[in-house]
Protein backbone atom coordinates (compact mmCIF):
# COMPACT_ATOMS: atom_id res chain seq x y z
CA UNK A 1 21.02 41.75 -26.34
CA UNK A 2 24.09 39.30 -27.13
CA UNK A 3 23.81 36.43 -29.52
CA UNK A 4 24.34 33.49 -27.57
CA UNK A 5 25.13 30.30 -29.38
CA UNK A 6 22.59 27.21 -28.58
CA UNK A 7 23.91 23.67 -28.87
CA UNK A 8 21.62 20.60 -29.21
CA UNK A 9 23.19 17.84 -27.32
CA UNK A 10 21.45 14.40 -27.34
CA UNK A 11 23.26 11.56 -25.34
CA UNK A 12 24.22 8.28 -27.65
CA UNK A 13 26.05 6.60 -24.73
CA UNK A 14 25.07 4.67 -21.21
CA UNK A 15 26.69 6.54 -17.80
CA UNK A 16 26.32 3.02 -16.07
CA UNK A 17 29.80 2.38 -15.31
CA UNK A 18 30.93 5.78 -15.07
CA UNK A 19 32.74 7.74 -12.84
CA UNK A 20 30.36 9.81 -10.00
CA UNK A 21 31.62 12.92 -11.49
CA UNK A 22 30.70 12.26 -15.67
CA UNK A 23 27.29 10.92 -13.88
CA UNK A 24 26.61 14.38 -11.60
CA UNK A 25 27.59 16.09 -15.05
CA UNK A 26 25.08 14.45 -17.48
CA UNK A 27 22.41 15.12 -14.31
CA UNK A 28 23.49 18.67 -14.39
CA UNK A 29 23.56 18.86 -18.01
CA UNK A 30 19.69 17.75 -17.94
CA UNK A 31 20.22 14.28 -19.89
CA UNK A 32 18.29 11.56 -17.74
CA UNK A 33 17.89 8.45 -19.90
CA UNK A 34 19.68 7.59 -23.50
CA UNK A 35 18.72 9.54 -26.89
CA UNK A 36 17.27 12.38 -24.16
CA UNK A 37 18.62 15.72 -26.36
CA UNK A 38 18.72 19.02 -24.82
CA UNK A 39 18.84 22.33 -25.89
CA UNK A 40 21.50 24.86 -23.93
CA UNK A 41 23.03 27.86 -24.65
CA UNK A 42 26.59 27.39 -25.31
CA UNK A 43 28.08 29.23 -21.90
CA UNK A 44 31.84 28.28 -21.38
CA UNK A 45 30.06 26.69 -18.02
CA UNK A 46 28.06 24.61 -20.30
CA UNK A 47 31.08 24.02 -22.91
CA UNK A 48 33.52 22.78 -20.20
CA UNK A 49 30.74 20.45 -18.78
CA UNK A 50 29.86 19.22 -22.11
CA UNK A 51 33.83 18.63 -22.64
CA UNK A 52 34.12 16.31 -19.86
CA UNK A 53 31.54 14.28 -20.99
CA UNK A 54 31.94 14.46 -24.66
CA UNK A 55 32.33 10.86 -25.30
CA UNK A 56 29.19 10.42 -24.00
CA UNK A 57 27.40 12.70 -26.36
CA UNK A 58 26.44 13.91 -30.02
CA UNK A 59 26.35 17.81 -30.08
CA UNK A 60 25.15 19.81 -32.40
CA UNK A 61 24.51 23.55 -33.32
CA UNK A 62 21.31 24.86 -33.13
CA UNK A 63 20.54 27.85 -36.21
């Protein structure tokens, strides 16, 4: 079984006023509503989506 990395991210930020595509991203990321945190394994998928929208976020590594 491989070790995959999990990230905590939590969302600090508002996507009102954001492009469609950061909005789709937090949606597909699972973040709803503000201070929502989620808990993903850290997949280059989820890494490159988490990288568009990092301005938006606080992300942290899960022991």
């Amino acid at each position: 079984m491989s070790a995959t990395k999990k990230i905590k991210i939590t969302q600090v930020k508002s996507g009102i006023d954001r492009s469609e595509r950061q909005k789709l991203t937090l949606r597909a990321l699972g973040l709803k509503k503000m201070n929502a945190s989620k808990e993903v394994e850290a997949t280059p998928q989820v890494l490159g989506m988490v990288r568009t929208v990092e301005h938006l976020l606080k992300v942290e590594e899960v022991k």
